[in-house]
Protein backbone atom coordinates (compact mmCIF):
# COMPACT_ATOMS: atom_id res chain seq x y z
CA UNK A 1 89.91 43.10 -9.68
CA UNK A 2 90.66 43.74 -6.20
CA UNK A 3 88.24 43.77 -3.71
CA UNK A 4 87.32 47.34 -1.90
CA UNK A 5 87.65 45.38 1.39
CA UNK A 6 91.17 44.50 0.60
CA UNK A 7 92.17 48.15 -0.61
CA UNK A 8 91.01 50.00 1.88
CA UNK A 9 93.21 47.48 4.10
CA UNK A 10 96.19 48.14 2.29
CA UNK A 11 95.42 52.34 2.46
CA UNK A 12 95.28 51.72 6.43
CA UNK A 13 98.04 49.85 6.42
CA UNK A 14 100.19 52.46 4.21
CA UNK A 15 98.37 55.10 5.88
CA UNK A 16 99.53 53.84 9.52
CA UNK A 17 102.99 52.68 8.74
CA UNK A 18 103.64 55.98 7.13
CA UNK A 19 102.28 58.05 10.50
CA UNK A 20 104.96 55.62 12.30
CA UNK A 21 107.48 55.82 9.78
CA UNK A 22 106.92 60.05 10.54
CA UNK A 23 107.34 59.85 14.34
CA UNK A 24 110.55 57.40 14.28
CA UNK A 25 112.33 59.60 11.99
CA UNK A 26 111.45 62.58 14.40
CA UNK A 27 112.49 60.79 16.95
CA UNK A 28 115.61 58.89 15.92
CA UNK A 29 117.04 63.02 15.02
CA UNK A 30 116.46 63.86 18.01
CA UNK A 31 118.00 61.10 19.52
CA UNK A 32 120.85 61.79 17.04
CA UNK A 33 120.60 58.00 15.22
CA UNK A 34 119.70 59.43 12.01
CA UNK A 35 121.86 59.99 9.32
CA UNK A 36 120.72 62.06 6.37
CA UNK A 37 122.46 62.09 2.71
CA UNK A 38 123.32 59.71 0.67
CA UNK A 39 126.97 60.61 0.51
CA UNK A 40 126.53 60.58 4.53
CA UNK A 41 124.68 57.39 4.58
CA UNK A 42 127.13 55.51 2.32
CA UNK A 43 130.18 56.82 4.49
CA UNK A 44 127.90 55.45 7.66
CA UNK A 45 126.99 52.08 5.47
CA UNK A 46 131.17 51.38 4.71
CA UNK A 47 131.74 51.49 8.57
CA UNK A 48 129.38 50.44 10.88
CA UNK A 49 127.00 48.36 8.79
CA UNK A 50 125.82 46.56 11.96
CA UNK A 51 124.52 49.55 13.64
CA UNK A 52 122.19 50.27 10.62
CA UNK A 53 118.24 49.49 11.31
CA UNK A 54 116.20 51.39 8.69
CA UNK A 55 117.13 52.58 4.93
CA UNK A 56 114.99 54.63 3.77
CA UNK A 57 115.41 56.19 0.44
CA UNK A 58 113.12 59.24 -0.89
CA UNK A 59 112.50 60.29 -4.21
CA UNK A 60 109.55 61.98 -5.92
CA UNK A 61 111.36 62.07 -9.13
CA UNK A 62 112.08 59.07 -10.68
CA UNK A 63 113.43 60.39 -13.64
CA UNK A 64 117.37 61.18 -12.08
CA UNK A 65 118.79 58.39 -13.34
CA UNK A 66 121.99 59.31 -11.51
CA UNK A 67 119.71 59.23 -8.25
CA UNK A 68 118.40 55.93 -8.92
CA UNK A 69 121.94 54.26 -9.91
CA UNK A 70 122.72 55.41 -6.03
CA UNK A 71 119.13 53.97 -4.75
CA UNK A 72 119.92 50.51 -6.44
CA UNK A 73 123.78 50.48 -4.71
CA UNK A 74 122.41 51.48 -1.36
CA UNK A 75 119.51 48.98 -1.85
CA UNK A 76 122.21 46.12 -3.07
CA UNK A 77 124.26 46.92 -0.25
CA UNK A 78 121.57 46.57 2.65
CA UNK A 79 119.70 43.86 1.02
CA UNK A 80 123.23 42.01 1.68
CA UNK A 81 123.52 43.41 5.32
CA UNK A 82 120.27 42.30 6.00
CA UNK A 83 118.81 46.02 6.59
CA UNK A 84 115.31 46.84 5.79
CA UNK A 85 114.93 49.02 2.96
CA UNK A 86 112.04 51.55 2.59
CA UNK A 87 110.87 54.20 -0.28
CA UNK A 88 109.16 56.77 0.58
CA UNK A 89 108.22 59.52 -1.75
CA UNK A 90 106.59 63.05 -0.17
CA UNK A 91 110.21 64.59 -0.01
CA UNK A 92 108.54 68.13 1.06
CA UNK A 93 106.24 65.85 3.85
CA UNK A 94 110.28 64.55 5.00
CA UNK A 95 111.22 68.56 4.81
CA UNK A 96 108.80 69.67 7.19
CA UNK A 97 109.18 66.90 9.42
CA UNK A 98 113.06 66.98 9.59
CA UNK A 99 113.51 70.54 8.43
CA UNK A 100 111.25 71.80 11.87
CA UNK A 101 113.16 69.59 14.41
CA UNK A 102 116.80 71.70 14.49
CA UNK A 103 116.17 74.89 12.79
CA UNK A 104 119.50 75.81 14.22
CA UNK A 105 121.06 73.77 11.69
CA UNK A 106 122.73 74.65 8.18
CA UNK A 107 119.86 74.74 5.24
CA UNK A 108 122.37 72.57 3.23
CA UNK A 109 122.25 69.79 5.26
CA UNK A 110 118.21 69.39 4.76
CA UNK A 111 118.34 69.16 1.24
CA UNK A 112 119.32 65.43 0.83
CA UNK A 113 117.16 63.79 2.18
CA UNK A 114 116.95 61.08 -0.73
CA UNK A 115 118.92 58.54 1.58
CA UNK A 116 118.21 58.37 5.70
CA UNK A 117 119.74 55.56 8.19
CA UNK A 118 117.90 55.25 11.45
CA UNK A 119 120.73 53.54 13.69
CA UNK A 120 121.01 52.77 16.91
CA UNK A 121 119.49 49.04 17.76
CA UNK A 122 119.31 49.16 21.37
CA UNK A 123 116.25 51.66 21.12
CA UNK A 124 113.64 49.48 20.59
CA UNK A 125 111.54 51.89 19.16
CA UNK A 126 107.49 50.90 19.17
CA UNK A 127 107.44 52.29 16.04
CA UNK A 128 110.45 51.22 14.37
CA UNK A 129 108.72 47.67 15.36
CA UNK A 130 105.57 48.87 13.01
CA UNK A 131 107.47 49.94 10.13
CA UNK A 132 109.43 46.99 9.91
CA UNK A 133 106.02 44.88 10.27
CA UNK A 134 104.70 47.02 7.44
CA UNK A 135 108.68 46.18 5.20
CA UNK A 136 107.72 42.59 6.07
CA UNK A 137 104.36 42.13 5.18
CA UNK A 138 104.69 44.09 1.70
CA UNK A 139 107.56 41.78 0.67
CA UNK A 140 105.56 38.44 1.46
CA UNK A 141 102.77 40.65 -1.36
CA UNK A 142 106.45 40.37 -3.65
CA UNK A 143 107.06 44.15 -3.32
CA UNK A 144 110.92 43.53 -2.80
CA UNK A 145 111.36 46.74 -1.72
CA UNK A 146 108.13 48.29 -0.06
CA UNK A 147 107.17 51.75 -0.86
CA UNK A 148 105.35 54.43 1.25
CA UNK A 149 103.71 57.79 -0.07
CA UNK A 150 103.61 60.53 3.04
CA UNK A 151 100.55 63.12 2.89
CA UNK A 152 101.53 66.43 3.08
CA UNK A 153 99.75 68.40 5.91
């Protein structure tokens, strides 16, 4: 049994890295370093590996099995490039964070957002720092690939 101490730890923790995880992807669009789609991603991921900070893959449904055969290449691929890898499930949280930013842009282009790459090293983002805090610390609990739920609001 786990204690209540030690849950309601792990909520804050979840609960803050996934208000950071929110700001730097709102952020890094605006700033241009973040690349949506998993087609788009994987284009990114074949040429400039080096430039990639963040993978974060989204998913609500786990049942598209030709959805998670892309998550496990993606994850493969930046678990050998030595890019942190996030999952995140709220897709229609990700929609009104990303979907509000450039409403000048084509609806087509805000459906996929299964796969994001937040790029762009040189901006040491504060929060980029937290997130990556939050990757580390869930894979020394042996979650090998930490997973986030964003809260609708």
């Amino acid at each position: 049994m786990i204690p209540e101490e030690s849950f309601e730890s792990t909520e804050n923790r979840m609960q803050s890295a996934g208000l950071a995880l929110e700001e730097l992807l709102v952020t890094a669009q605006k700033q241009d370093c973040l690349t949506v789609g998993i087609y788009e991603s994987a284009k990114l991921l074949n040429a400039d590996p080096d430039n990639v900070v963040l993978c974060v893959l989204a998913d609500d449904n786990e049942d598209d099995v030709a959805l998670q055969i892309h998550f496990t290449l993606l994850q493969s691929f930046c678990c050998d490039s030595g890019i942190t890898i996030l999952r995140v499930s709220g897709l229609q949280r990700l929609q009104q964070l990303l979907g509000a930013v450039d409403a000048n842009r084509n609806q087509d282009e805000h459906k996929d957002l299964h796969c994001m790459l937040v790029t762009n090293p040189q901006a040491n983002h504060c929060r980029l720092q937290e997130v990556g805090t939050y990757c580390q610390e869930s894979r020394r609990l042996d979650q090998w690939v930490p997973e986030l739920v964003l809260q609708e609001r």
